[in-house]
C-alpha atoms as a PDB file:
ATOM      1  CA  UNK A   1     127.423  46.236  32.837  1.00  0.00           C
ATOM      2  CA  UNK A   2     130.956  47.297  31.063  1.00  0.00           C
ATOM      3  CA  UNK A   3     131.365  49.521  33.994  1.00  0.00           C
ATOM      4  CA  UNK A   4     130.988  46.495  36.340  1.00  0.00           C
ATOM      5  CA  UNK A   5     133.329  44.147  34.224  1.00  0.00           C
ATOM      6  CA  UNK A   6     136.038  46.766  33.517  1.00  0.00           C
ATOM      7  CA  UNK A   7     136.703  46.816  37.148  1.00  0.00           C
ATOM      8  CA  UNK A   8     136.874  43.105  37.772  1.00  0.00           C
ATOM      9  CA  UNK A   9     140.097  43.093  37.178  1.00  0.00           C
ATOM     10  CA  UNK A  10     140.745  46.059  39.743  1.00  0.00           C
ATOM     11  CA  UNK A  11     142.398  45.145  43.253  1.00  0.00           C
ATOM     12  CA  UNK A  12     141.160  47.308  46.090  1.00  0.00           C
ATOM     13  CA  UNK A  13     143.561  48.056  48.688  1.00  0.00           C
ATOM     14  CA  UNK A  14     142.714  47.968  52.274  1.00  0.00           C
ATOM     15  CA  UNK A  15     143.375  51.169  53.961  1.00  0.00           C
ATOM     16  CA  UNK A  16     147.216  51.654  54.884  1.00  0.00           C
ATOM     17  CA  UNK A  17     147.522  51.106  59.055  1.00  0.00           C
ATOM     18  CA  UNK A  18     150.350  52.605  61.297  1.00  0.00           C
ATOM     19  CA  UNK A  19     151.877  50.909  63.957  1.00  0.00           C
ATOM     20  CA  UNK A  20     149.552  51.581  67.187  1.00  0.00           C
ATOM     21  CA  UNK A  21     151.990  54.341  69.209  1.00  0.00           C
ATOM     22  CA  UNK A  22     155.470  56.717  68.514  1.00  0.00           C
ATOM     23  CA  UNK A  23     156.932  58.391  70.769  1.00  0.00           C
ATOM     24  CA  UNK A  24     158.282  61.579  69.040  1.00  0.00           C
ATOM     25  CA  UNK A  25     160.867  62.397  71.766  1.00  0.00           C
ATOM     26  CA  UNK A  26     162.150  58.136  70.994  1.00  0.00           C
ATOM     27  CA  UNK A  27     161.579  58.691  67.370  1.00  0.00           C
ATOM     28  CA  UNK A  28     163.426  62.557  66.953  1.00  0.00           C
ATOM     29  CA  UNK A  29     167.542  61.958  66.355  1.00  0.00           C
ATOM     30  CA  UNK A  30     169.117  60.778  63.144  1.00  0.00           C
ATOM     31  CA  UNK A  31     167.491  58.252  60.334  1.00  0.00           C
ATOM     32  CA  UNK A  32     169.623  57.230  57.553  1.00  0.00           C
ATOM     33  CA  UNK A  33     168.059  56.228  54.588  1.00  0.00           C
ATOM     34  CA  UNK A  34     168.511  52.820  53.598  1.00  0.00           C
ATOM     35  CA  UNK A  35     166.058  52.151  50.820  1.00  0.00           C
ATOM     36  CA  UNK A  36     163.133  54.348  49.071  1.00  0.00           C
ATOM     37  CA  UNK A  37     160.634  54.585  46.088  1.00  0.00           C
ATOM     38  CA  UNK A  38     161.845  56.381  43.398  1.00  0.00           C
ATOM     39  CA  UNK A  39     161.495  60.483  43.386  1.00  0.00           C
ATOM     40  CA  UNK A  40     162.305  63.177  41.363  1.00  0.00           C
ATOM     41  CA  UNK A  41     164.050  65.212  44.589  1.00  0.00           C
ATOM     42  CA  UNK A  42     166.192  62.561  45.176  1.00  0.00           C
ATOM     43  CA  UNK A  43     167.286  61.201  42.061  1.00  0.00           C
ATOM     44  CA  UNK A  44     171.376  62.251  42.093  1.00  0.00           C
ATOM     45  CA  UNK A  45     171.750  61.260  46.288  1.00  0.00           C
ATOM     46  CA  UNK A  46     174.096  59.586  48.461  1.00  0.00           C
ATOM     47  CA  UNK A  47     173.987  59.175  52.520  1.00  0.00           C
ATOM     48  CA  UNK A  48     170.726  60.662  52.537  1.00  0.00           C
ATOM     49  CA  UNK A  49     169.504  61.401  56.219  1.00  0.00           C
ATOM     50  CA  UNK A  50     167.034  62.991  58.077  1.00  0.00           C
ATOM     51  CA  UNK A  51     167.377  64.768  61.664  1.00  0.00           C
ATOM     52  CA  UNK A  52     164.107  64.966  63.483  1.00  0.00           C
ATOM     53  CA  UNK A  53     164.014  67.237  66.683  1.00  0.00           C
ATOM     54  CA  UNK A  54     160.883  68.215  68.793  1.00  0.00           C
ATOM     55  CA  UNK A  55     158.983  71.290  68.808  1.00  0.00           C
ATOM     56  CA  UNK A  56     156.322  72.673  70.126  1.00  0.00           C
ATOM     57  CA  UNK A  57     152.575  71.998  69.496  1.00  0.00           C
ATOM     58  CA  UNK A  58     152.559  68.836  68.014  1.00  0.00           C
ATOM     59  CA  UNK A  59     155.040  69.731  65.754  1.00  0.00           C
ATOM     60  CA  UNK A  60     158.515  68.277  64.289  1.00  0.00           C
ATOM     61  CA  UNK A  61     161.378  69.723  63.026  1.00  0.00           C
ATOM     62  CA  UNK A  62     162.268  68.108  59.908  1.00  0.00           C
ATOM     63  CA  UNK A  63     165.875  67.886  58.744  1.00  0.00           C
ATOM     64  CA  UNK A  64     166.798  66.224  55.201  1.00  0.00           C
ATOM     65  CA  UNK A  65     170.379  65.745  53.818  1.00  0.00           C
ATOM     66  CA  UNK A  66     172.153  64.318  51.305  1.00  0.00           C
ATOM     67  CA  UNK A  67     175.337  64.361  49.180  1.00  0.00           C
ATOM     68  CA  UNK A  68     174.738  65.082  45.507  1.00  0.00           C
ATOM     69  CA  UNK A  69     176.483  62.798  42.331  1.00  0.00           C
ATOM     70  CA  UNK A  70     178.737  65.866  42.111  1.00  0.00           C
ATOM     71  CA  UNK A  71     179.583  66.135  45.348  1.00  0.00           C
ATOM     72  CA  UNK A  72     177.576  69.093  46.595  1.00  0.00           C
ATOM     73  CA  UNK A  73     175.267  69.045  50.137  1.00  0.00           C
ATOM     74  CA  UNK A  74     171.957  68.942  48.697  1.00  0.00           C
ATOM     75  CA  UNK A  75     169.505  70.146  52.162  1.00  0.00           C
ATOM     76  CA  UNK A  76     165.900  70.904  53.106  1.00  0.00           C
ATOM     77  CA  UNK A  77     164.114  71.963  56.107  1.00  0.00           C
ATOM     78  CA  UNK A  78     160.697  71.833  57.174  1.00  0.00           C
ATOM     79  CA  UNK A  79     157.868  71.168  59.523  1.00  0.00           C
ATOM     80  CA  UNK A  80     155.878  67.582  60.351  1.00  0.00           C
ATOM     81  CA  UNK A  81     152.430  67.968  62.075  1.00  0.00           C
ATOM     82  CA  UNK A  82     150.637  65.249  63.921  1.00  0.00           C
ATOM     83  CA  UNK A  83     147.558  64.371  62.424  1.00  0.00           C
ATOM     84  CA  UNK A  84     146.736  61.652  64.565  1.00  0.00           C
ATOM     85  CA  UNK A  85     147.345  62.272  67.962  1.00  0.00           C
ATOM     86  CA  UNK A  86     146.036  59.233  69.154  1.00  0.00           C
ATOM     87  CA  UNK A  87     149.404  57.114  67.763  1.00  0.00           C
ATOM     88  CA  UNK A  88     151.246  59.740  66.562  1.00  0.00           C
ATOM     89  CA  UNK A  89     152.188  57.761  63.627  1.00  0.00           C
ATOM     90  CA  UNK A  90     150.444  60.173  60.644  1.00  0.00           C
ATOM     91  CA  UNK A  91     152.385  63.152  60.048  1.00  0.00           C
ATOM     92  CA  UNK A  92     152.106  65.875  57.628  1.00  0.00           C
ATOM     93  CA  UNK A  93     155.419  67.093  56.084  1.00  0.00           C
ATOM     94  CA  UNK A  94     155.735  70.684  54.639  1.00  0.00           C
ATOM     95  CA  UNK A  95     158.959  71.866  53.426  1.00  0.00           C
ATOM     96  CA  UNK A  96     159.924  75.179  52.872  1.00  0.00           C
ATOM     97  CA  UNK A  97     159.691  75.658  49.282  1.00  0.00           C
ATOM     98  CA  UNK A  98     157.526  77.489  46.950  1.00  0.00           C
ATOM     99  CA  UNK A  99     155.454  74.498  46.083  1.00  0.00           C
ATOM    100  CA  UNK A 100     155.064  73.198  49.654  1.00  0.00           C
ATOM    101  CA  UNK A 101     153.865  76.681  50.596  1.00  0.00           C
ATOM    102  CA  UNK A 102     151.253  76.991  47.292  1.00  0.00           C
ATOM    103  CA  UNK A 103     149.812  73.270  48.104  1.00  0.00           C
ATOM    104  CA  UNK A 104     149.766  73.760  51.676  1.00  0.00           C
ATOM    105  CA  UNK A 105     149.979  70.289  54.407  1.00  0.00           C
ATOM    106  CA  UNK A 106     148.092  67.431  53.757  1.00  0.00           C
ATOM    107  CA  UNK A 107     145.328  66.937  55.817  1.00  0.00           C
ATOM    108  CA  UNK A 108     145.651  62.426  56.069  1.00  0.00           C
ATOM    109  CA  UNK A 109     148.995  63.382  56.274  1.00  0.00           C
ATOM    110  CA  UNK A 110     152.190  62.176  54.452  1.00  0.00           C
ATOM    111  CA  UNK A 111     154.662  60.262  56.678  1.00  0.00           C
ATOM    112  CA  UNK A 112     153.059  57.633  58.128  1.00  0.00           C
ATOM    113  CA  UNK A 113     155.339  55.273  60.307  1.00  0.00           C
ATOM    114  CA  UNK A 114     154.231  52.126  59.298  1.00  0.00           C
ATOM    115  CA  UNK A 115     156.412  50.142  61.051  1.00  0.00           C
ATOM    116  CA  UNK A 116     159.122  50.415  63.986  1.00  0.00           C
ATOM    117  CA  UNK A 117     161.253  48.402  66.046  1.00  0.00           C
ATOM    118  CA  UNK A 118     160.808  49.001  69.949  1.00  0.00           C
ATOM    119  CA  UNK A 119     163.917  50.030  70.196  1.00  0.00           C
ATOM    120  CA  UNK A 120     163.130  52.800  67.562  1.00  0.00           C
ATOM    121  CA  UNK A 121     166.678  51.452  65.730  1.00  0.00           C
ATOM    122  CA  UNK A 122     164.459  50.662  62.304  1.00  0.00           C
ATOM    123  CA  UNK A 123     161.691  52.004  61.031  1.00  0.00           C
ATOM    124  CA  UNK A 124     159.435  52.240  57.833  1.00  0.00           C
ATOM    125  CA  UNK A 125     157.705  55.140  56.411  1.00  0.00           C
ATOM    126  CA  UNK A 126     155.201  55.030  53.603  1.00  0.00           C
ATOM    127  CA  UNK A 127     152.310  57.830  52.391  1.00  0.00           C
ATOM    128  CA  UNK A 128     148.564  56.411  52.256  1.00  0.00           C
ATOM    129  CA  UNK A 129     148.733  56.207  48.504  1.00  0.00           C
ATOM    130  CA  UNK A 130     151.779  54.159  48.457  1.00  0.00           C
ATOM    131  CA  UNK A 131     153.777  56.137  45.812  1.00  0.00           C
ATOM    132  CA  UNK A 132     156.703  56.662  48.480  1.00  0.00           C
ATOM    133  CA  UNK A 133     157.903  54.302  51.117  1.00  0.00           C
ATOM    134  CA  UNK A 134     161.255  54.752  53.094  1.00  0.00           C
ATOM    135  CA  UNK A 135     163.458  52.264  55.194  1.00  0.00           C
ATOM    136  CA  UNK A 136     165.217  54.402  57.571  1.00  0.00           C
ATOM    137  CA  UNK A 137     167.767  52.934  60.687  1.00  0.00           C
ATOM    138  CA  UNK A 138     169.581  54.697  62.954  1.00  0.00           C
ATOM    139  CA  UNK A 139     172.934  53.365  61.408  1.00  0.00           C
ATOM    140  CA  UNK A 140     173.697  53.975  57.995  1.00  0.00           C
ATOM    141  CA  UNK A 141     173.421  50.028  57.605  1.00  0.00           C
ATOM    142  CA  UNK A 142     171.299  47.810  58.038  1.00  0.00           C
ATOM    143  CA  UNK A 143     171.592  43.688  58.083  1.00  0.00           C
ATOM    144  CA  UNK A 144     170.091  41.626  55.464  1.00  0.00           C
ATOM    145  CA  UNK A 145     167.345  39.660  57.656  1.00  0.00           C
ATOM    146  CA  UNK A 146     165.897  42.777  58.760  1.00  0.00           C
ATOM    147  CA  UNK A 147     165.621  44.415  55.487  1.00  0.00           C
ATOM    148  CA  UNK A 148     164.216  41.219  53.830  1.00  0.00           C
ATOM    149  CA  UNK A 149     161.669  41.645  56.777  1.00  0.00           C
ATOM    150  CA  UNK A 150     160.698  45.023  55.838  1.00  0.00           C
ATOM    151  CA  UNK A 151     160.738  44.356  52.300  1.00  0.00           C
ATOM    152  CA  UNK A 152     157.824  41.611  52.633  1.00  0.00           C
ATOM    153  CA  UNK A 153     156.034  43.615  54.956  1.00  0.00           C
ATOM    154  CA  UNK A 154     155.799  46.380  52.570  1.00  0.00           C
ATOM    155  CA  UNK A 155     154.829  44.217  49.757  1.00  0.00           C
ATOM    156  CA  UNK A 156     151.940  42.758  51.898  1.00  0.00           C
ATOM    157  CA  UNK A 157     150.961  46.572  52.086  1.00  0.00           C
ATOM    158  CA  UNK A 158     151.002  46.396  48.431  1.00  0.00           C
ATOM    159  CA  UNK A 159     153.793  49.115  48.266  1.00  0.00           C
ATOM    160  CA  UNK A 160     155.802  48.070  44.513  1.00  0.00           C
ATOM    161  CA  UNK A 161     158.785  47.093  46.557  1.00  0.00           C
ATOM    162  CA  UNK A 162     160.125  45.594  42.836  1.00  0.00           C
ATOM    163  CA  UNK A 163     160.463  49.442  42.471  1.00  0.00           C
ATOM    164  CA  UNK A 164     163.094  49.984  45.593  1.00  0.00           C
ATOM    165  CA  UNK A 165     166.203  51.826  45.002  1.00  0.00           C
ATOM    166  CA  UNK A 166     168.366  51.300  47.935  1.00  0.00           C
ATOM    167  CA  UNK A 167     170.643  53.974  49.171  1.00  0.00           C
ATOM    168  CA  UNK A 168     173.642  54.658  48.037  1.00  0.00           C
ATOM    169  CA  UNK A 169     176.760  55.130  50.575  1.00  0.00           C
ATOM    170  CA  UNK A 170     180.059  56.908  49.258  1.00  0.00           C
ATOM    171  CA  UNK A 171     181.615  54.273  51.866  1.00  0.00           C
ATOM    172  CA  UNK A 172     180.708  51.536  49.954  1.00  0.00           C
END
Protein backbone atom coordinates (compact mmCIF):
# COMPACT_ATOMS: atom_id res chain seq x y z
CA UNK A 1 0.00 0.00 0.00
CA UNK A 2 2.95 2.73 0.79
CA UNK A 3 4.51 1.44 -2.30
CA UNK A 4 1.30 2.27 -4.26
CA UNK A 5 0.82 5.81 -2.60
CA UNK A 6 4.50 6.86 -2.76
CA UNK A 7 4.20 6.78 -6.44
CA UNK A 8 0.99 8.72 -6.81
CA UNK A 9 2.65 11.54 -7.01
CA UNK A 10 5.03 10.13 -9.86
CA UNK A 11 4.40 11.40 -13.59
CA UNK A 12 5.12 8.77 -16.20
CA UNK A 13 6.45 9.96 -19.34
CA UNK A 14 5.30 8.69 -22.61
CA UNK A 15 8.04 7.32 -24.63
CA UNK A 16 10.15 10.14 -26.48
CA UNK A 17 9.06 9.97 -30.55
CA UNK A 18 11.30 11.21 -33.51
CA UNK A 19 10.09 12.91 -36.33
CA UNK A 20 8.95 10.06 -38.95
CA UNK A 21 12.11 10.36 -41.69
CA UNK A 22 15.96 12.18 -42.03
CA UNK A 23 17.68 12.17 -44.68
CA UNK A 24 21.38 11.96 -43.57
CA UNK A 25 22.83 13.26 -46.88
CA UNK A 26 19.95 16.65 -46.13
CA UNK A 27 20.82 16.50 -42.53
CA UNK A 28 25.10 16.14 -42.85
CA UNK A 29 26.69 20.01 -43.21
CA UNK A 30 27.04 22.49 -40.39
CA UNK A 31 24.61 22.89 -37.10
CA UNK A 32 25.28 25.68 -34.84
CA UNK A 33 24.21 25.38 -31.52
CA UNK A 34 21.70 27.68 -30.42
CA UNK A 35 20.45 26.43 -27.10
CA UNK A 36 21.24 23.14 -24.86
CA UNK A 37 20.78 21.42 -21.40
CA UNK A 38 23.40 21.97 -19.21
CA UNK A 39 26.74 19.57 -19.42
CA UNK A 40 29.81 19.21 -17.85
CA UNK A 41 31.80 19.09 -21.54
CA UNK A 42 30.46 22.15 -22.43
CA UNK A 43 30.41 24.30 -19.58
CA UNK A 44 33.28 27.20 -20.66
CA UNK A 45 31.84 27.31 -24.74
CA UNK A 46 31.14 29.77 -27.28
CA UNK A 47 29.99 29.21 -31.16
CA UNK A 48 29.68 25.70 -30.50
CA UNK A 49 29.04 23.67 -33.83
CA UNK A 50 28.85 20.46 -35.15
CA UNK A 51 29.88 19.23 -38.84
CA UNK A 52 28.13 16.07 -39.83
CA UNK A 53 29.43 14.28 -43.07
CA UNK A 54 28.36 10.79 -44.44
CA UNK A 55 30.07 7.61 -44.22
CA UNK A 56 29.72 4.44 -44.96
CA UNK A 57 27.44 1.74 -43.41
CA UNK A 58 25.00 3.60 -41.74
CA UNK A 59 27.39 5.61 -40.21
CA UNK A 60 28.10 9.53 -39.51
CA UNK A 61 30.96 11.41 -39.08
CA UNK A 62 30.58 13.51 -36.16
CA UNK A 63 32.36 16.86 -35.88
CA UNK A 64 32.04 19.09 -32.55
CA UNK A 65 33.62 22.58 -32.03
CA UNK A 66 33.72 25.23 -29.92
CA UNK A 67 35.69 28.25 -28.63
CA UNK A 68 36.70 27.99 -24.98
CA UNK A 69 36.18 31.17 -22.16
CA UNK A 70 39.93 31.53 -22.71
CA UNK A 71 39.97 31.56 -26.07
CA UNK A 72 41.30 28.14 -27.01
CA UNK A 73 39.49 25.62 -29.88
CA UNK A 74 38.06 23.13 -27.69
CA UNK A 75 37.26 19.87 -30.54
CA UNK A 76 35.99 16.28 -30.65
CA UNK A 77 35.48 13.73 -33.20
CA UNK A 78 33.51 10.74 -33.41
CA UNK A 79 31.14 8.30 -34.96
CA UNK A 80 26.96 8.33 -35.02
CA UNK A 81 25.30 4.94 -35.89
CA UNK A 82 21.76 4.51 -37.05
CA UNK A 83 19.80 2.63 -34.80
CA UNK A 84 16.68 2.97 -36.47
CA UNK A 85 16.87 2.59 -39.95
CA UNK A 86 13.42 2.84 -40.57
CA UNK A 87 13.50 7.00 -39.88
CA UNK A 88 16.86 7.41 -39.35
CA UNK A 89 16.16 9.71 -36.59
CA UNK A 90 17.93 7.51 -33.46
CA UNK A 91 21.53 7.72 -33.56
CA UNK A 92 24.17 6.49 -31.35
CA UNK A 93 27.10 8.92 -30.74
CA UNK A 94 30.59 7.58 -29.68
CA UNK A 95 33.39 9.89 -29.37
CA UNK A 96 36.79 9.10 -29.31
CA UNK A 97 37.75 9.27 -25.81
CA UNK A 98 38.70 6.90 -23.17
CA UNK A 99 35.30 6.84 -21.61
CA UNK A 100 33.34 6.57 -24.88
CA UNK A 101 35.56 3.62 -25.76
CA UNK A 102 35.17 1.82 -21.96
CA UNK A 103 31.14 2.38 -22.13
CA UNK A 104 30.88 1.48 -25.61
CA UNK A 105 27.51 2.98 -28.05
CA UNK A 106 24.27 2.97 -26.76
CA UNK A 107 22.13 0.55 -28.06
CA UNK A 108 18.38 3.10 -28.05
CA UNK A 109 20.78 5.38 -29.11
CA UNK A 110 21.64 9.00 -28.03
CA UNK A 111 20.79 11.69 -30.63
CA UNK A 112 17.49 11.44 -31.46
CA UNK A 113 16.18 14.20 -33.94
CA UNK A 114 13.14 15.06 -32.47
CA UNK A 115 12.17 17.61 -34.54
CA UNK A 116 13.18 19.26 -38.05
CA UNK A 117 12.11 21.73 -40.41
CA UNK A 118 11.68 20.39 -44.13
CA UNK A 119 14.02 22.44 -45.19
CA UNK A 120 16.50 20.80 -42.65
CA UNK A 121 17.40 24.79 -41.63
CA UNK A 122 16.28 23.90 -37.72
CA UNK A 123 16.33 21.10 -35.93
CA UNK A 124 16.03 19.62 -32.31
CA UNK A 125 17.93 16.92 -30.73
CA UNK A 126 17.14 15.34 -27.40
CA UNK A 127 18.36 11.68 -25.74
CA UNK A 128 15.36 9.28 -24.61
CA UNK A 129 15.96 10.16 -21.00
CA UNK A 130 15.69 13.78 -21.54
CA UNK A 131 18.84 14.90 -19.60
CA UNK A 132 20.21 16.64 -22.92
CA UNK A 133 18.29 18.41 -25.59
CA UNK A 134 19.93 20.67 -28.34
CA UNK A 135 18.48 23.44 -30.72
CA UNK A 136 20.72 23.42 -33.60
CA UNK A 137 20.13 25.79 -37.12
CA UNK A 138 22.10 26.03 -39.87
CA UNK A 139 22.87 29.80 -39.08
CA UNK A 140 24.39 30.71 -36.01
CA UNK A 141 20.95 32.56 -35.27
CA UNK A 142 17.95 31.84 -35.02
CA UNK A 143 14.56 34.20 -34.83
CA UNK A 144 12.55 34.44 -31.79
CA UNK A 145 9.13 32.77 -33.11
CA UNK A 146 10.89 29.76 -34.06
CA UNK A 147 12.77 29.24 -30.94
CA UNK A 148 9.66 29.98 -28.77
CA UNK A 149 8.24 27.12 -31.04
CA UNK A 150 10.84 24.73 -30.15
CA UNK A 151 10.94 25.70 -26.68
CA UNK A 152 7.12 24.60 -26.11
CA UNK A 153 7.53 21.68 -28.07
CA UNK A 154 10.23 20.46 -25.91
CA UNK A 155 8.43 21.23 -22.80
CA UNK A 156 5.38 19.19 -24.07
CA UNK A 157 8.14 16.38 -24.30
CA UNK A 158 8.68 17.12 -20.76
CA UNK A 159 12.39 18.10 -21.46
CA UNK A 160 13.16 20.96 -18.23
CA UNK A 161 13.39 23.63 -20.86
CA UNK A 162 13.45 26.15 -17.47
CA UNK A 163 16.97 24.52 -17.48
CA UNK A 164 18.13 25.93 -21.17
CA UNK A 165 21.32 27.70 -21.48
CA UNK A 166 21.38 29.29 -24.79
CA UNK A 167 24.54 29.63 -26.73
CA UNK A 168 26.79 31.99 -26.40
CA UNK A 169 28.23 33.95 -29.64
CA UNK A 170 31.59 36.03 -29.29
CA UNK A 171 29.61 38.25 -31.99
CA UNK A 172 27.19 39.22 -29.72
Amino acid sequence: MLSIAGCAGIESQQPLSTVPSVNLARYAGTWYEIARLPMWFQRHCVDSKAVYAILQNNKVHVHNECVTDSGTLDQVDGVATVVDSTTNARLAVVFDNFFARLVGPSREGNYWIIDLDPDYQVAMVGTPDRRYLWILSRSPHLDKTTYQGLMTKAQNLGFPVSDLIKAKRRDD
